[in-house]
N, C-alpha and C. Protein backbone atom coordinates (compact mmCIF):
# COMPACT_ATOMS: atom_id res chain seq x y z
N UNK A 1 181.74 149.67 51.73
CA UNK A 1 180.53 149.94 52.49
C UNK A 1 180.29 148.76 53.43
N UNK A 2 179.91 149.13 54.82
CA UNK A 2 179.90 148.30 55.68
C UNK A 2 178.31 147.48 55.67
N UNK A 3 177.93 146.60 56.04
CA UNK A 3 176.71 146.43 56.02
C UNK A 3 175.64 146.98 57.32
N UNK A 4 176.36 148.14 58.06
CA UNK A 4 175.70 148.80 59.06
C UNK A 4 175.29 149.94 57.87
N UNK A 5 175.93 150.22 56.89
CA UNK A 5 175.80 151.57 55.98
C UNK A 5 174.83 151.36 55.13
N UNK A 6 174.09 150.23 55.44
CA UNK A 6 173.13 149.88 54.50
C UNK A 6 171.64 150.19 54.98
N UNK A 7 171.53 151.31 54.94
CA UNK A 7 170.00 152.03 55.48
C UNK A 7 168.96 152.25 54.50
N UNK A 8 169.31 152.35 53.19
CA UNK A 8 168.39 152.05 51.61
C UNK A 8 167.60 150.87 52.14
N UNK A 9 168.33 149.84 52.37
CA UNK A 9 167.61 148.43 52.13
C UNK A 9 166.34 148.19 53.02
N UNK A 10 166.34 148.87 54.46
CA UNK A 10 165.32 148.70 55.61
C UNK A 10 164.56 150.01 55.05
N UNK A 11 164.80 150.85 54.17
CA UNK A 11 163.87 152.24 54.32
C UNK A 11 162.34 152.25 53.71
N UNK A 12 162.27 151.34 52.98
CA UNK A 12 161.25 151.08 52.07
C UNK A 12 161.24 152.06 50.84
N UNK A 13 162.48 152.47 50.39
CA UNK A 13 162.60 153.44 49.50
C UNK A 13 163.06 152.47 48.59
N UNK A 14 162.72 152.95 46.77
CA UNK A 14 163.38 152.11 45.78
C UNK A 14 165.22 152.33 45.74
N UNK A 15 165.88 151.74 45.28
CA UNK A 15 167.27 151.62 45.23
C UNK A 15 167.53 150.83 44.37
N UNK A 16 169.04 150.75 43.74
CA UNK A 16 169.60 149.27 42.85
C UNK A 16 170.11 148.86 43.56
N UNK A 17 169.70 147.39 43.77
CA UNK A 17 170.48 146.71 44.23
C UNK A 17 171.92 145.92 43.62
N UNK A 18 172.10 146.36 42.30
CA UNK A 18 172.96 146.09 41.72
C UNK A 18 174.06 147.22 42.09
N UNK A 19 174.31 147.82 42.97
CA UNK A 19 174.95 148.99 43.71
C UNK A 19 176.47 148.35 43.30
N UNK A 20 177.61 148.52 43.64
CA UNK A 20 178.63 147.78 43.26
C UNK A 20 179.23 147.85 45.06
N UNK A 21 178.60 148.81 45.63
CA UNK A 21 178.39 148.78 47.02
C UNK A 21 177.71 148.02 48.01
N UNK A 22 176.44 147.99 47.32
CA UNK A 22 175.62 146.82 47.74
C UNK A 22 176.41 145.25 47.78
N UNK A 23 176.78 145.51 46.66
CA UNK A 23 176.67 143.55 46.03
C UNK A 23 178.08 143.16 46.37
N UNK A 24 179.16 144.55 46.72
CA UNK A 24 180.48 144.34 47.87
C UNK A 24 179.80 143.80 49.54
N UNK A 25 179.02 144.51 49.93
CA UNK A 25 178.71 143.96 51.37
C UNK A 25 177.64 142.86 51.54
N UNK A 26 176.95 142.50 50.26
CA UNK A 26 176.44 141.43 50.20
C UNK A 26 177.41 139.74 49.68
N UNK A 27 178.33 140.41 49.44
CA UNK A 27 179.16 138.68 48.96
C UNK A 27 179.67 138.71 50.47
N UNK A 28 179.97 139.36 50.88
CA UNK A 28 180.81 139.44 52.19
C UNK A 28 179.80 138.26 53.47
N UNK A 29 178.48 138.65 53.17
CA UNK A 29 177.91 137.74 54.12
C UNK A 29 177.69 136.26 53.56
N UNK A 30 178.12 136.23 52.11
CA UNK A 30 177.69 134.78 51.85
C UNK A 30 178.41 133.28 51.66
N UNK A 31 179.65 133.89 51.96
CA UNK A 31 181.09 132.81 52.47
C UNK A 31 180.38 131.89 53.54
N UNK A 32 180.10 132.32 54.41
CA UNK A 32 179.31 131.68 55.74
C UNK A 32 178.12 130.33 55.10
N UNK A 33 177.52 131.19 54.39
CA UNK A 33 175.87 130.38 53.89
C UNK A 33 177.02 129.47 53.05
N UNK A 34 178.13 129.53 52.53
CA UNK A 34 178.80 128.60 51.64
C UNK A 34 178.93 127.54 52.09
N UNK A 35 179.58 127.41 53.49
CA UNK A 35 180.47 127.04 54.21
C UNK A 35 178.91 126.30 54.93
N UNK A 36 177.85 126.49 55.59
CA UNK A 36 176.69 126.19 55.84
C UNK A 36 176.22 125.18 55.09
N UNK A 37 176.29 125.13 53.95
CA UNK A 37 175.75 124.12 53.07
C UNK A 37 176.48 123.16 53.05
N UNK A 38 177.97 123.39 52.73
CA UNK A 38 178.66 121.85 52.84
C UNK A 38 178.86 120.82 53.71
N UNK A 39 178.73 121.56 54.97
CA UNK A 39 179.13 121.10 55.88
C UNK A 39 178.06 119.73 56.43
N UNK A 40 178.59 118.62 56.57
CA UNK A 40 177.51 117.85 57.11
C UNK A 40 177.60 117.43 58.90
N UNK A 41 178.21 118.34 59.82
CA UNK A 41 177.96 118.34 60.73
C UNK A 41 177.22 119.74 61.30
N UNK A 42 176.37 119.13 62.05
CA UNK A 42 175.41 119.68 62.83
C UNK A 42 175.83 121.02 63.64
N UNK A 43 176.63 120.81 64.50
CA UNK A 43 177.73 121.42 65.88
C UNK A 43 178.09 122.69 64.47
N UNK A 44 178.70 121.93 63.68
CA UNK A 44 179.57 123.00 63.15
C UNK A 44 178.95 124.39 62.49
N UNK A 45 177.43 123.35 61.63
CA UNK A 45 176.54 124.22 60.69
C UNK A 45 175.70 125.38 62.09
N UNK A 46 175.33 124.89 63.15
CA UNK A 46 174.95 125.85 64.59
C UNK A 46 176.31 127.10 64.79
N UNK A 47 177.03 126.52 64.52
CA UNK A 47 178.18 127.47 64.67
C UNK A 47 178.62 128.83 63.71
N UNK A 48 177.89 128.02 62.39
CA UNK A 48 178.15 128.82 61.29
C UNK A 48 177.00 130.13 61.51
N UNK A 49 175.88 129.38 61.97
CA UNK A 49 174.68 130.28 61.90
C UNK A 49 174.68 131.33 63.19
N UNK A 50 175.42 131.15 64.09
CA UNK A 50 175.81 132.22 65.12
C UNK A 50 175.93 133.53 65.05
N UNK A 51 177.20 133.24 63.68
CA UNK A 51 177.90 134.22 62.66
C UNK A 51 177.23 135.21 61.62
N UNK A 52 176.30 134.26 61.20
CA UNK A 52 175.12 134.77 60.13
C UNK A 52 174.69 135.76 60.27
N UNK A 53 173.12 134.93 60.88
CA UNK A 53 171.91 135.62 61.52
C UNK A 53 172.45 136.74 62.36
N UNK A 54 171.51 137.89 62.65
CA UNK A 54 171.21 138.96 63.17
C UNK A 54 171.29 138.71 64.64
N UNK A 55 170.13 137.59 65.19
CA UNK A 55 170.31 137.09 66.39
C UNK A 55 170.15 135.47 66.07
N UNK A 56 170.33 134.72 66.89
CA UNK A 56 169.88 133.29 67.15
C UNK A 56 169.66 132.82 68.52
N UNK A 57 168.94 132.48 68.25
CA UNK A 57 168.06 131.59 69.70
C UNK A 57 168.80 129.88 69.56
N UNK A 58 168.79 129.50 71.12
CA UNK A 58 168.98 128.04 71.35
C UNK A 58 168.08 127.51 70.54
N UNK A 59 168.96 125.92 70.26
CA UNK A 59 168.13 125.07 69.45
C UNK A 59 167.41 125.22 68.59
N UNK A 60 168.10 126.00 67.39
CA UNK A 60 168.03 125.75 65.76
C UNK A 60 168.32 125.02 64.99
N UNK A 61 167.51 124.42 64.11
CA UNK A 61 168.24 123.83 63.20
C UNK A 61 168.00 123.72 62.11
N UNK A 62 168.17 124.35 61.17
CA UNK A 62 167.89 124.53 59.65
C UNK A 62 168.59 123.46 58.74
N UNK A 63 168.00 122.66 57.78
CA UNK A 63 168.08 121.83 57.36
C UNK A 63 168.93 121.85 55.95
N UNK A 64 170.21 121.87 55.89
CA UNK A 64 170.51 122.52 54.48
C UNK A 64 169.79 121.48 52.94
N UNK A 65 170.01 122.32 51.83
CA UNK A 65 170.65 123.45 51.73
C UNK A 65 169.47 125.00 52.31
N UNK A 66 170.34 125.78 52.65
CA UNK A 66 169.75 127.22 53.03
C UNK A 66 169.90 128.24 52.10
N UNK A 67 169.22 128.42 51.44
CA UNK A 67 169.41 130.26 50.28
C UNK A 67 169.12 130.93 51.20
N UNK A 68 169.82 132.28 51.39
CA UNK A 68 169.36 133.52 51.92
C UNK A 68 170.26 134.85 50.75
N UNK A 69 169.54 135.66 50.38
CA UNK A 69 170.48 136.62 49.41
C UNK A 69 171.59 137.43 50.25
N UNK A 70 171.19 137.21 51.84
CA UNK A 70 172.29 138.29 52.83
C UNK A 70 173.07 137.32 53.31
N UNK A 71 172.81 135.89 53.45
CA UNK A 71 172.92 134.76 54.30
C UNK A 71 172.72 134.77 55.52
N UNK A 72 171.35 135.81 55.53
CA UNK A 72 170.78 135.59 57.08
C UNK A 72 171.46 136.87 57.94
N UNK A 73 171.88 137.97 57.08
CA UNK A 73 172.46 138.79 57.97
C UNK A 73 171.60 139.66 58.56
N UNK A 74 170.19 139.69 57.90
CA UNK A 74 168.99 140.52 58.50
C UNK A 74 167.60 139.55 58.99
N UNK A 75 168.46 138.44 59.39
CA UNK A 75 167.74 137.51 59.77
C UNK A 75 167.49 137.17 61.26
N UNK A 76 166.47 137.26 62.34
CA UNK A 76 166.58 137.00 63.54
C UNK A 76 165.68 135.90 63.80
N UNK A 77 166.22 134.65 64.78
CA UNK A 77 165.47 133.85 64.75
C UNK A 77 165.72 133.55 66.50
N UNK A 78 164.79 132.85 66.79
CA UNK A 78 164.11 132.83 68.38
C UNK A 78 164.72 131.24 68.43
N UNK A 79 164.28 131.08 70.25
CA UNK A 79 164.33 129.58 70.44
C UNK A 79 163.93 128.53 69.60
N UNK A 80 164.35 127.32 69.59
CA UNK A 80 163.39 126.36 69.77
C UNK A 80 162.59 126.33 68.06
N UNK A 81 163.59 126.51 66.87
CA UNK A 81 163.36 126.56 65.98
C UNK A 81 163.72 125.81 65.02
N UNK A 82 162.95 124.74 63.84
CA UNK A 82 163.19 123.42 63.17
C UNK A 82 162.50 124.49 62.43
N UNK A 83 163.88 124.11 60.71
CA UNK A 83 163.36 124.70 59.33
C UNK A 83 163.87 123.10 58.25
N UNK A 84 163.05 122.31 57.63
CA UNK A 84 163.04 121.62 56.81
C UNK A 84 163.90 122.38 55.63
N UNK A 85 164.93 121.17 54.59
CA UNK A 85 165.24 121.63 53.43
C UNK A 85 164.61 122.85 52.35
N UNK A 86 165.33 123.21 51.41
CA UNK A 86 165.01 124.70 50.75
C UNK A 86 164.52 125.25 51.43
N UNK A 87 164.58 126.07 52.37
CA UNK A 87 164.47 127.18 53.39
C UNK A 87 165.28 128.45 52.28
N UNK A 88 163.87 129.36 51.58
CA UNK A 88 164.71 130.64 51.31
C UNK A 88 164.33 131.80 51.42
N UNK A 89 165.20 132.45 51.85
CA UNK A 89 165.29 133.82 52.58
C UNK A 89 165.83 134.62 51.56
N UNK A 90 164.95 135.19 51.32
CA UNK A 90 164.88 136.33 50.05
C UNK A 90 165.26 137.89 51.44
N UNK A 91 166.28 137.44 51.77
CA UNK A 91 166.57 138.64 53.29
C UNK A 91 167.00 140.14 53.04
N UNK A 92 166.82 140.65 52.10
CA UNK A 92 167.05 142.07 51.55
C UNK A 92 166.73 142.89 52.78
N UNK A 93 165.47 142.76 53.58
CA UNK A 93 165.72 143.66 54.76
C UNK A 93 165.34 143.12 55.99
N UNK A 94 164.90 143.13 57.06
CA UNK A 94 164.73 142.49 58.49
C UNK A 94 163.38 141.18 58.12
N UNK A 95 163.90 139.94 58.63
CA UNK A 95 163.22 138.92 58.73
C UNK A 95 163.21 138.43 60.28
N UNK A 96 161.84 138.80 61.16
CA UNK A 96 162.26 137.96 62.55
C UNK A 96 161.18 137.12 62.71
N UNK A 97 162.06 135.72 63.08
CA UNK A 97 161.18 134.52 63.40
C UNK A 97 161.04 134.24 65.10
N UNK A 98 159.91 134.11 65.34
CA UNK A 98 159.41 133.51 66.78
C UNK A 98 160.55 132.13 67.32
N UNK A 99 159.83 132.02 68.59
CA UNK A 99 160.50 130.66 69.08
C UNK A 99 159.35 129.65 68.82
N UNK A 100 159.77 128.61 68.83
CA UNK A 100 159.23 127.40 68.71
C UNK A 100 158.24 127.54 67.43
N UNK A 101 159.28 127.87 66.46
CA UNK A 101 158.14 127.90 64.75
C UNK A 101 158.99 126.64 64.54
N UNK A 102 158.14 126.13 63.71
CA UNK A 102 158.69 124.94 62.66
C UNK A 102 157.82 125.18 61.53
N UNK A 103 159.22 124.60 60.56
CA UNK A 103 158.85 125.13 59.08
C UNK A 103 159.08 124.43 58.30
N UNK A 104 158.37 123.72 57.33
CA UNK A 104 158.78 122.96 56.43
C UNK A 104 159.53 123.21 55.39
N UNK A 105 159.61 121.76 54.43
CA UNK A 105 160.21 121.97 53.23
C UNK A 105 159.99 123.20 52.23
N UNK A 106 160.86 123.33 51.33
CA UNK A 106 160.52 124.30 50.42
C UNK A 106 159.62 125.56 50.80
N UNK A 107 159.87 126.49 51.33
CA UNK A 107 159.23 127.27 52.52
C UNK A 107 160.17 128.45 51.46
N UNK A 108 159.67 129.58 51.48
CA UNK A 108 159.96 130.74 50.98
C UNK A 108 159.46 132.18 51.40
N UNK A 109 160.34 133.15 52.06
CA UNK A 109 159.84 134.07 52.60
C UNK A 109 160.67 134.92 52.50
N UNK A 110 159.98 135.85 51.62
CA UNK A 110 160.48 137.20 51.24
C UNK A 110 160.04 138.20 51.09
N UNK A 111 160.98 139.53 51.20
CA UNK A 111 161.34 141.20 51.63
C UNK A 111 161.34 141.78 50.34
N UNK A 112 161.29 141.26 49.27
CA UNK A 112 162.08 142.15 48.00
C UNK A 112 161.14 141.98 47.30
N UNK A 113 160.30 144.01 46.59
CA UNK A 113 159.73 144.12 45.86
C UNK A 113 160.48 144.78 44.71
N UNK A 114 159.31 145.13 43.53
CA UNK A 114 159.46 145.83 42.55
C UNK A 114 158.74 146.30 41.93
N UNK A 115 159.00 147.96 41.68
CA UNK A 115 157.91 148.61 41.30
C UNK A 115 157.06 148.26 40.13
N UNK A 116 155.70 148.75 40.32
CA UNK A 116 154.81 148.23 38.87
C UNK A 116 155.37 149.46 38.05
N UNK A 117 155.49 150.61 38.47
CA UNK A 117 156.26 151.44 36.98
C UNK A 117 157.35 150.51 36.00
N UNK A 118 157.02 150.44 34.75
CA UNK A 118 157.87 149.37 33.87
C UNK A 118 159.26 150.10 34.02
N UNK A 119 159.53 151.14 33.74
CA UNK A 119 160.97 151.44 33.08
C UNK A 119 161.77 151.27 34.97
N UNK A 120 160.95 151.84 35.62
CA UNK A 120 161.57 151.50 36.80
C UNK A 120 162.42 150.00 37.14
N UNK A 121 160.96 149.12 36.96
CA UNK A 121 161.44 147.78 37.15
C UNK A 121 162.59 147.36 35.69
N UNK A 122 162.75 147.93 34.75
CA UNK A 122 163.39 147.24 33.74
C UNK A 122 164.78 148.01 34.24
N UNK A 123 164.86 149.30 34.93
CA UNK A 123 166.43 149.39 35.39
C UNK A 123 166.65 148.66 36.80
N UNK A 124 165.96 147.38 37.40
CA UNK A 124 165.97 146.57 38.03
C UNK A 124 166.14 146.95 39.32
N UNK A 125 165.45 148.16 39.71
CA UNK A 125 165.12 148.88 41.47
C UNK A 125 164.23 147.88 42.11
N UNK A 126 164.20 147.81 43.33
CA UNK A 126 163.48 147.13 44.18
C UNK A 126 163.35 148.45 45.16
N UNK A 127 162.50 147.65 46.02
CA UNK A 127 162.14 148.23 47.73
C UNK A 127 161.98 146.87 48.79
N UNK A 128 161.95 147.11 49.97
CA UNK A 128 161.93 145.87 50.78
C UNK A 128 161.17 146.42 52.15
N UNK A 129 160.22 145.13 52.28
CA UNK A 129 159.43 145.04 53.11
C UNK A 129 159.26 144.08 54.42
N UNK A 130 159.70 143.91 56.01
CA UNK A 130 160.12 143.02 56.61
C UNK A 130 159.18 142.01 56.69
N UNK A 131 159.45 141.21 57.17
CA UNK A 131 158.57 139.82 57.31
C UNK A 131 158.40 139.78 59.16
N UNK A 132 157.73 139.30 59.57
CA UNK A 132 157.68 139.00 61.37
C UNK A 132 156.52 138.14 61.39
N UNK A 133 157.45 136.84 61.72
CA UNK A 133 156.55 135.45 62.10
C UNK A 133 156.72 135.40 63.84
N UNK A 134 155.41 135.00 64.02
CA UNK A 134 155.28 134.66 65.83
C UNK A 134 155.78 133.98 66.36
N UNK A 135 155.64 133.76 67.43
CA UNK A 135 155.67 132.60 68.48
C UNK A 135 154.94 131.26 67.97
N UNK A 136 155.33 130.05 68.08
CA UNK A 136 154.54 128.74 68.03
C UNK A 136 153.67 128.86 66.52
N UNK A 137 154.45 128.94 65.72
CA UNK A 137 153.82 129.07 64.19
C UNK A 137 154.54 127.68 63.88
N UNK A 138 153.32 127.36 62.78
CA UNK A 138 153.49 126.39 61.86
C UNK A 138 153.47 126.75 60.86
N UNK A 139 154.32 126.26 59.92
CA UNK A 139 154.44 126.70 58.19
C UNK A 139 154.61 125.52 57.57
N UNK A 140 153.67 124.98 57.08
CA UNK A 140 153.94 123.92 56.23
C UNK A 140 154.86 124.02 54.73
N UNK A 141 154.82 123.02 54.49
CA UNK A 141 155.67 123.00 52.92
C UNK A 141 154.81 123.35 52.15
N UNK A 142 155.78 124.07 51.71
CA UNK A 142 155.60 124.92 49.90
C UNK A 142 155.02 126.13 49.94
N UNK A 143 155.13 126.84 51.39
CA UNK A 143 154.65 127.77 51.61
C UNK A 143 155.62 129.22 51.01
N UNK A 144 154.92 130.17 50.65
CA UNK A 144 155.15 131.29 49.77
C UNK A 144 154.48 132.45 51.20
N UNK A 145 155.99 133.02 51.76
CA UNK A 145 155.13 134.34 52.63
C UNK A 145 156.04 135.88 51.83
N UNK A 146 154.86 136.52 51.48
CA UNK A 146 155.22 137.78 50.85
C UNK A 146 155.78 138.61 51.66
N UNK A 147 156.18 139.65 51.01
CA UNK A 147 156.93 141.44 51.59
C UNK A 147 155.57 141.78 52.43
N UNK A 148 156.36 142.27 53.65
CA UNK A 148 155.48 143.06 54.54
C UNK A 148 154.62 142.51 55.52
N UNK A 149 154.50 140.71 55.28
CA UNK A 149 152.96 140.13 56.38
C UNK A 149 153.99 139.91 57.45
N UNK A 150 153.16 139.79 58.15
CA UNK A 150 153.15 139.61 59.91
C UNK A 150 152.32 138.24 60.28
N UNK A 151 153.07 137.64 61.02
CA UNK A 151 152.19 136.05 60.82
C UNK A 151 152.24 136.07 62.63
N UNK A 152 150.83 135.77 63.23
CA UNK A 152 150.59 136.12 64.61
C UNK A 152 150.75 135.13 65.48
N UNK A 153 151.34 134.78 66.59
CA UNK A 153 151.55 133.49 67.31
C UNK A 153 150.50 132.50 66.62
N UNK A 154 150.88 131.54 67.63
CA UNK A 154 150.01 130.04 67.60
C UNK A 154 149.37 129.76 65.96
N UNK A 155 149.91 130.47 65.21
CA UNK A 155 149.27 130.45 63.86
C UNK A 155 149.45 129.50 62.95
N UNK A 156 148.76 128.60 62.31
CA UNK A 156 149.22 127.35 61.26
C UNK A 156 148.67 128.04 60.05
N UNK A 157 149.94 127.86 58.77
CA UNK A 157 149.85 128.31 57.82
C UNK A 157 149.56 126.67 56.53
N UNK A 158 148.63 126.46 56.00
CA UNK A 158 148.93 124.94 55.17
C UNK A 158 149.62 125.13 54.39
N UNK A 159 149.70 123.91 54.06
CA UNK A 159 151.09 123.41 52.78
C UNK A 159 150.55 124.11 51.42
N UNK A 160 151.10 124.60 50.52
CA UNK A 160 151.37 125.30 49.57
C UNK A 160 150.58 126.79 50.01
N UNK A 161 150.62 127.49 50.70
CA UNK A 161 149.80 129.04 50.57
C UNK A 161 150.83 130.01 49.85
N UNK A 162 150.01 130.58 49.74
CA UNK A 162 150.74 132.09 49.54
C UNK A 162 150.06 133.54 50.66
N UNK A 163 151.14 133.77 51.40
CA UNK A 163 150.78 134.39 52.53
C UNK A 163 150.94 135.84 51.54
N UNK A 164 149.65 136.69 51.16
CA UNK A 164 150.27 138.13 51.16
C UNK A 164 149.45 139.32 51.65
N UNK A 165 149.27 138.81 52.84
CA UNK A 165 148.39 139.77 53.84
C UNK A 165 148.76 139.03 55.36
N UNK A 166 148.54 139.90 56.19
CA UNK A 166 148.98 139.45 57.49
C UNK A 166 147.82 138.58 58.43
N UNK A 167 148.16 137.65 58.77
CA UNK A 167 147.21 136.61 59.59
C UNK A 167 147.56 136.98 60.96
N UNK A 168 146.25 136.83 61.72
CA UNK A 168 146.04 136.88 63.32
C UNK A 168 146.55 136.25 63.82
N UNK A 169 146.62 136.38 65.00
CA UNK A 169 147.27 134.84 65.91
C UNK A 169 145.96 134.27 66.50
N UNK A 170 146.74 132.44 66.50
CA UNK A 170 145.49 131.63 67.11
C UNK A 170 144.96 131.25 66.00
N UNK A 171 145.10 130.62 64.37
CA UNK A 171 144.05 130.64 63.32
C UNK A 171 144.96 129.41 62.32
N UNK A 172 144.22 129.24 61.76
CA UNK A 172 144.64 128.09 60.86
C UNK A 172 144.00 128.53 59.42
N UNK A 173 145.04 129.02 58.37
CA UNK A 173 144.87 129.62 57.14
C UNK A 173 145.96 128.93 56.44
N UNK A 174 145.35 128.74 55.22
CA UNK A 174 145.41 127.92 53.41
C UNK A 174 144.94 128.67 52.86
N UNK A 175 145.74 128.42 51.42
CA UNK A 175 145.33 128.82 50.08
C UNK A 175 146.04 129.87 49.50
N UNK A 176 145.76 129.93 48.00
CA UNK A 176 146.36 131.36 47.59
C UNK A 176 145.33 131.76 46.54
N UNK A 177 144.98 133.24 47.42
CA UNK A 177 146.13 133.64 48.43
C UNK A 177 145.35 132.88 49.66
N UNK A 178 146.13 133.02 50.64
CA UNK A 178 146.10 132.31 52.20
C UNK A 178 144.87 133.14 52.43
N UNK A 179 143.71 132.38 53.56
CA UNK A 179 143.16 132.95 54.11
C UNK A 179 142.67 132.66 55.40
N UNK A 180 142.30 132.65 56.32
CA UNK A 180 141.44 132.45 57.59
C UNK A 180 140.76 131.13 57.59
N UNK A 181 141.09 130.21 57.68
CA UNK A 181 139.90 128.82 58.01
C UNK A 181 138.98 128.71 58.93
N UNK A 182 139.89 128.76 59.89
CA UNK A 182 138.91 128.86 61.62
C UNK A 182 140.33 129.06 62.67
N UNK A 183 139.41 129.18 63.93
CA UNK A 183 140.72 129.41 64.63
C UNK A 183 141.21 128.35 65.35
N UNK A 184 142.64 128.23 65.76
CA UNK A 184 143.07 126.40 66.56
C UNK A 184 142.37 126.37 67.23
N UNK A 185 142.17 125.22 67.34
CA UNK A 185 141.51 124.14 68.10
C UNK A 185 142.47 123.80 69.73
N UNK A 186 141.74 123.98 70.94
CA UNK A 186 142.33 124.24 72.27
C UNK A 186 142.91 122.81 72.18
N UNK A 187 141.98 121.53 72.08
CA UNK A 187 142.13 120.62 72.78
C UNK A 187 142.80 119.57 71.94
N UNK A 188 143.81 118.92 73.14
CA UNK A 188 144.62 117.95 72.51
C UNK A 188 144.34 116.84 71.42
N UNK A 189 144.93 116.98 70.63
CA UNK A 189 145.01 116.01 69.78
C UNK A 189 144.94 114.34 70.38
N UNK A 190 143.75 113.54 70.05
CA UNK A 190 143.75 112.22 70.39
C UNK A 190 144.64 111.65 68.88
C-alpha cells in the first residue's frame, strides 16, 4: 500500500492502525526521520526534510531530535520556520504550519484520537483530526496542541498549555486548558 492509498487516516473515520498495511507504508517514511536525527549537519538535515514533509518552505530548521509517527509525511510547513528540540508530531493525518512560527522546546502536536467506547479503544482504533497553525505564531515550550485546533495568525501560545480548542488570531493564550488572555499588543517592545 502506497501512502497515497491511505484515505482512512485523513477521513476522520475509526480504523487500526496496526493495519499490517498501514505500519508497511508507515516504516517506509521513517528511514528519513532516522537519518534526520543523526546527522549533525545542518545542509544535510534541510535536505533530509525536503524528502519528508508534505511541503517545505525556505529557512527551516528543526532542532533534532524530531519524532513524527509518519516522519512528517503529512506534514506541511511554510517559510521562515525555527522548531526547538523534542518537536513531536503525532502526524497520523495533515499537520500545516504557517511561515514565520517559532516553536519551542518540547512542543507536541497531535492528530490521533481514540474512541471513548472501551472495547473499541481496547482493540486499539483511532481516528485523526488535522492540526493548522498560522502565520507568525508563537509556541512556547511544553506546549501540548490537540486533534482538530486551528491556531490563528499572530497568535502566542505560553509555555506549558494545552491547546484543545481553536484560538483566534492576534491573542495571547495560556493554560490548561489554554485560553484567551488578551489580544497582542501593537507596539514595539522597548
Amino acid at each position: 500500500m502506497s501512502t497515497e492509498n491511505l484515505d482512512i487516516l485523513h477521513s476522520g473515520r475509526l480504523y487500526d492502525p496496526n493495519d499490517e498495511r498501514i505500519l508497511t507504508a508507515q516504516r517506509a517514511c521513517l528511514s528519513a526521520l532516522a537519518e534526520f536525527n543523526q546527522s549533525p549537519d545542518p545542509t544535510r538535515r534541510y535536505e533530509l526534510m525536503r524528502g519528508m514533509f508534505q511541503k517545505l518552505g525556505r529557512n527551516v530548521y528543526i532542532e533534532p531530535p524530531l519524532r513524527a509517527n509518519w516522519g512528517g509525511h503529512f506534514v506541511s510547513i511554510g517559510a521562515d520556520v525555527y522548531a526547538n528540540f523534542n518537536l513531536t508530531l503525532v502526524d497520523d493525518t495533515y499537520i500545516k504550519i504557517g511561515h514565520h512560527v517559532m516553536i519551542g522546546p518540547n512542543v507536541t502536536i497531535a492528530t490521533a484520537l481514540h474512541p471513548e467506547n472501551a472495547e473499541q479503544r481496547a482493540r486499539g482504533l483511532q481516528y485523526n483530526r488535522p492540526v493548522t497553525i498560522g502565520d507568525n505564531v508563537w509556541i512556547a515550550a511544553g506546549v501540548i496542541i490537540c486533534p482538530g485546533v486551528t491556531i490563528g495568525d499572530n497568535t502566542i501560545v505560553g509555555a506549558g498549555s494545552v491547546v484543545l480548542r481553536d484560538l483566534p488570531a492576534g491573542v495571547v493564550a495560556a493554560g490548561n486548558p489554554c485560553r484567551v488572555i488578551r489580544q497582542v499588543r501593537s507596539e514595539p517592545h522597548a
